[in-house]
C-alpha atoms as a PDB file:
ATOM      1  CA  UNK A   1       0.000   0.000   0.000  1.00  0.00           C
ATOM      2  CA  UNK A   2       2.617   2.461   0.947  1.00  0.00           C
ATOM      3  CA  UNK A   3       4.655   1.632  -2.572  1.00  0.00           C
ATOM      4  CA  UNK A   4       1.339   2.725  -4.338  1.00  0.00           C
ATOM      5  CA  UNK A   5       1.199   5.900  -2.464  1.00  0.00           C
ATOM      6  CA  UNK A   6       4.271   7.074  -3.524  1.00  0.00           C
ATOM      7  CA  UNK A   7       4.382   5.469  -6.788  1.00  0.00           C
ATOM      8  CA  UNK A   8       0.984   4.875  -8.201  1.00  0.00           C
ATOM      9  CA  UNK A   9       1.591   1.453  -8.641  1.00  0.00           C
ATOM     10  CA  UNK A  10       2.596  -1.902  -6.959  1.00  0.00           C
ATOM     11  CA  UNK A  11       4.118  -4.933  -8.555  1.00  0.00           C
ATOM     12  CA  UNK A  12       2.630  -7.150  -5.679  1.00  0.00           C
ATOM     13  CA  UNK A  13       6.080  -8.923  -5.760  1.00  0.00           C
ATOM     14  CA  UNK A  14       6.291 -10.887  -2.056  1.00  0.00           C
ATOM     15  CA  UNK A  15       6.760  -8.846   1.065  1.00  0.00           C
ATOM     16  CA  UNK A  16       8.668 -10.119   4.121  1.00  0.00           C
ATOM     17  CA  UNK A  17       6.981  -9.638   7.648  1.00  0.00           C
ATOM     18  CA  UNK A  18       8.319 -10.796  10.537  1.00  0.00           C
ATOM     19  CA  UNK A  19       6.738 -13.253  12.478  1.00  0.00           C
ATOM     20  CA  UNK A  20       8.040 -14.244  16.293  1.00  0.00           C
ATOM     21  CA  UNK A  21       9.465 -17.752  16.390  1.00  0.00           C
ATOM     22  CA  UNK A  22       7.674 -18.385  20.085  1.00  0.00           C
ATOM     23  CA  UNK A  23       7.799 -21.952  21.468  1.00  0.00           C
ATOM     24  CA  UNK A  24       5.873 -23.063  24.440  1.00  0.00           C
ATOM     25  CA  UNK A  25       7.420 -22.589  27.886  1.00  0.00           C
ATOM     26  CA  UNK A  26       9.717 -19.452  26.633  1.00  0.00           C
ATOM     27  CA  UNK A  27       9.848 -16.560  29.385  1.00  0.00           C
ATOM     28  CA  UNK A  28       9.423 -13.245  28.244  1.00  0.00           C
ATOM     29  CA  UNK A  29      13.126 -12.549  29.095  1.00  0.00           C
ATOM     30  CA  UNK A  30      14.393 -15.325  26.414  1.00  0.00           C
ATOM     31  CA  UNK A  31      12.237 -14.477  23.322  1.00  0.00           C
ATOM     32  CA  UNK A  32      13.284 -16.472  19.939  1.00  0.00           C
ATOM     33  CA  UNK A  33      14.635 -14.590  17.311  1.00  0.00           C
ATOM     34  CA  UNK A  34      12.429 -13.537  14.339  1.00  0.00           C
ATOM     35  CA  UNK A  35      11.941 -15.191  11.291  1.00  0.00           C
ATOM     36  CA  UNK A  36      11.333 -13.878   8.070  1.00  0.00           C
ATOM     37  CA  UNK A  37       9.083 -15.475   6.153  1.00  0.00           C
ATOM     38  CA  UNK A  38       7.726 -13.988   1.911  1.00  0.00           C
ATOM     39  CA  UNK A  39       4.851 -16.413   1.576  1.00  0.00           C
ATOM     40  CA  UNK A  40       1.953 -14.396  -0.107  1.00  0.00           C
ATOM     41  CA  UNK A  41      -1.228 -15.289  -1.275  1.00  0.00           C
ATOM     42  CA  UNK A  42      -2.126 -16.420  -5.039  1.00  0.00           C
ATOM     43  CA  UNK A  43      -2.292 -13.406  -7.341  1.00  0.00           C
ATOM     44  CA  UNK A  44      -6.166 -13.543  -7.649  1.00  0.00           C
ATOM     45  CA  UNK A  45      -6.738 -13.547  -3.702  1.00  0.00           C
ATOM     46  CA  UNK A  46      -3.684 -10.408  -3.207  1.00  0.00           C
ATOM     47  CA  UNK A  47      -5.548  -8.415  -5.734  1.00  0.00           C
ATOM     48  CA  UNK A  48      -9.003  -9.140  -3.523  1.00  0.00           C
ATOM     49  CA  UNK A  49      -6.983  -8.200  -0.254  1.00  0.00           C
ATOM     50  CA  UNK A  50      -5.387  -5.050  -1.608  1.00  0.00           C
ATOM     51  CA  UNK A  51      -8.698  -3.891  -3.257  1.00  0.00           C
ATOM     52  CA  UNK A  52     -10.455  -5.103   0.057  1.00  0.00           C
ATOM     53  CA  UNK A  53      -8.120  -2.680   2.222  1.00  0.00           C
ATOM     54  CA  UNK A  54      -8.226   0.473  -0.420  1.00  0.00           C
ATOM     55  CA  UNK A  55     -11.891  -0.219   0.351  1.00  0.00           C
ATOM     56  CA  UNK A  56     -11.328   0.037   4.071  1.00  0.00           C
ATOM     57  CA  UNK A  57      -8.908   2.723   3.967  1.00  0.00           C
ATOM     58  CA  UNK A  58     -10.666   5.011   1.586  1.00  0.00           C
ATOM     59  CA  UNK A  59      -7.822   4.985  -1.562  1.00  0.00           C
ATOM     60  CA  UNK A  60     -10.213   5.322  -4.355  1.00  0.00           C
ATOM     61  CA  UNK A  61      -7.056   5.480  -6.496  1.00  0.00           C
ATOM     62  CA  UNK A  62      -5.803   2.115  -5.083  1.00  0.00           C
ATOM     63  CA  UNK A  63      -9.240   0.729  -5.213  1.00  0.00           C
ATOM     64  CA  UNK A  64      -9.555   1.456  -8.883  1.00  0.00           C
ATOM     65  CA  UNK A  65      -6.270   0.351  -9.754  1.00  0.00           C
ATOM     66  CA  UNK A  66      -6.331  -3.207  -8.030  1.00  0.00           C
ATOM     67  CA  UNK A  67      -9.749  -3.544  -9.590  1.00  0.00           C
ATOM     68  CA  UNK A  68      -8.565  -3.371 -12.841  1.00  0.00           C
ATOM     69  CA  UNK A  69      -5.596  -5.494 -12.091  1.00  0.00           C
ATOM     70  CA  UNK A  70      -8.436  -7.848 -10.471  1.00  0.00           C
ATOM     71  CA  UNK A  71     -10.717  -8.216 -13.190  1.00  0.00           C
ATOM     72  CA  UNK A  72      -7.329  -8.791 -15.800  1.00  0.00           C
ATOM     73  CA  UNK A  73      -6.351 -11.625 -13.274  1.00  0.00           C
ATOM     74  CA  UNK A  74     -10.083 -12.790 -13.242  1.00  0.00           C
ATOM     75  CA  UNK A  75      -9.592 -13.381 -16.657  1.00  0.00           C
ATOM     76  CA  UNK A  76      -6.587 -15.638 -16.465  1.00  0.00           C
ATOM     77  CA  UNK A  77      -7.901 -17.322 -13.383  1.00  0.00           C
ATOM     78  CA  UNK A  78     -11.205 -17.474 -12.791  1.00  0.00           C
ATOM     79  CA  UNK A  79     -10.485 -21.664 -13.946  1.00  0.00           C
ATOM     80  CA  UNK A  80      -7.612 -22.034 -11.087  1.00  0.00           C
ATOM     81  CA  UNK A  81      -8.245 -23.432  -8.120  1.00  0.00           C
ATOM     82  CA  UNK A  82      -6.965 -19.261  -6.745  1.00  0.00           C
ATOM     83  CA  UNK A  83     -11.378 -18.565  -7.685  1.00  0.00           C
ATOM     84  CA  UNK A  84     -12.349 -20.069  -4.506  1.00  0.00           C
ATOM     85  CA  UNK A  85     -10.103 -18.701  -1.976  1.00  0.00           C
ATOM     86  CA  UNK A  86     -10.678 -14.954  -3.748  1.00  0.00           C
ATOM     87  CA  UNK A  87     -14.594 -15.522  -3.804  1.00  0.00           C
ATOM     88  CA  UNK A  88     -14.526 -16.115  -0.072  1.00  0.00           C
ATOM     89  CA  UNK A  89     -12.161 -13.098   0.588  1.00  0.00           C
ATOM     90  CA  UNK A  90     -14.046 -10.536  -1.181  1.00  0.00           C
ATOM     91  CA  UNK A  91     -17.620 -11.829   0.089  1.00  0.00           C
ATOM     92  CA  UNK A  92     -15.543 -11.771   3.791  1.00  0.00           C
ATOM     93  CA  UNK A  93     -13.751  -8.781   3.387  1.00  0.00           C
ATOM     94  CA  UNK A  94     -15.940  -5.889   1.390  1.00  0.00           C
ATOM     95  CA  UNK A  95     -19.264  -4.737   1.952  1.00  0.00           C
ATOM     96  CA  UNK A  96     -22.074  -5.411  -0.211  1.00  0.00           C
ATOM     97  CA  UNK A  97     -22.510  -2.425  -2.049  1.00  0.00           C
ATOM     98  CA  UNK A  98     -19.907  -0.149  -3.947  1.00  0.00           C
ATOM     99  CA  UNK A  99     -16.867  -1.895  -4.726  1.00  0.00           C
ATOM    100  CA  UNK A 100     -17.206  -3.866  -8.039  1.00  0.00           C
ATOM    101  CA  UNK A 101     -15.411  -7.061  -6.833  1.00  0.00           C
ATOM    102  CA  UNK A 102     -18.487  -9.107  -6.481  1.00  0.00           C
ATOM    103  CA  UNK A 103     -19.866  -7.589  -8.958  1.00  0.00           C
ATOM    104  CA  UNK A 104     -17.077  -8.608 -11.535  1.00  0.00           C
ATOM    105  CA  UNK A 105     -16.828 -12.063  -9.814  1.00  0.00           C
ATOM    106  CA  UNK A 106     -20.749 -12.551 -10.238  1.00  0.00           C
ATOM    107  CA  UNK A 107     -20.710 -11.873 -13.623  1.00  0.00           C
ATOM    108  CA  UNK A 108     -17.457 -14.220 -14.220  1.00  0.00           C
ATOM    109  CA  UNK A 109     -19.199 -16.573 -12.493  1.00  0.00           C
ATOM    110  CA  UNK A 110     -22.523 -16.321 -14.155  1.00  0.00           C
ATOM    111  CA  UNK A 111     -20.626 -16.516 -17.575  1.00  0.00           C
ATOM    112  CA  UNK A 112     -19.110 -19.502 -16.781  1.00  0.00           C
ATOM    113  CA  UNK A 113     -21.564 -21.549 -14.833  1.00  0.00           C
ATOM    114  CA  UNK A 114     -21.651 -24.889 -16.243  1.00  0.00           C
ATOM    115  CA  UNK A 115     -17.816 -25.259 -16.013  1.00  0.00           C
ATOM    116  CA  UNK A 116     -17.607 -23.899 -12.641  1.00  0.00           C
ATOM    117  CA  UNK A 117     -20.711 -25.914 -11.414  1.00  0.00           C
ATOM    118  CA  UNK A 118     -18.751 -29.262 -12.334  1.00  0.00           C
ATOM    119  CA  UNK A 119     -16.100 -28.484  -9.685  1.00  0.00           C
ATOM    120  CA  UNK A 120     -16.295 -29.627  -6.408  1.00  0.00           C
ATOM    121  CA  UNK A 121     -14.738 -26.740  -4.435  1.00  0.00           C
ATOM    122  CA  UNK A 122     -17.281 -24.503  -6.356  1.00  0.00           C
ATOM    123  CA  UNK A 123     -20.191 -26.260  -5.177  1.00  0.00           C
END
């Protein structure tokens, strides 16, 4: 989000975060050190995040920008098994009205019904 501010655009290329390496039993005085970890989410669900959180944030630049880049990864995708996981993020994440993600995904959907309505993690 912060690239996009700056730049006006993102390349959604994987981010580290650090994440504490905590076992059970460890005292607050003997913490583990951090690992870094760059898993990130299927191209299809980051889109759905970063469009969800322009949403939340009020970017209407960012918004419009990861829906296009959405709806061109719709397109390649909507096949994968990546539909699933973004259906349930943007019907989790965004609110019913106003940000053209379920909207795009309906209409994908409805386009493609018969194929889709074969698969079981679809059903």
């Amino acid at each position: 989000m912060l690239s996009f501010m700056y730049n006006f655009h993102y390349d959604g290329s994987p981010s580290r975060s650090a994440e504490p390496n905590l076992r059970p039993g460890t005292s607050i005085n003997n913490i583990a050190p951090l690992t870094l970890t760059t898993a990130r989410p299927p191209p299809l669900l980051f889109e759905a995040k970063v469009c969800s959180l322009a949403e939340m944030y009020s970017i209407p630049a960012l918004k419009s920008h990861s829906l296009s880049r959405f709806s061109t990864l719709l397109d390649l995708h909507w096949h994968s098994s990546q539909l699933s996981p973004a259906i349930l993020e943007v019907y989790e994440s965004t609110p019913e009205h106003g940000t053209g993600l379920r909207s795009l995904l309906a209409s994908k959907c409805m386009s493609n019904f018969s194929t889709l309505s074969k698969r079981d993690d679809c059903k």
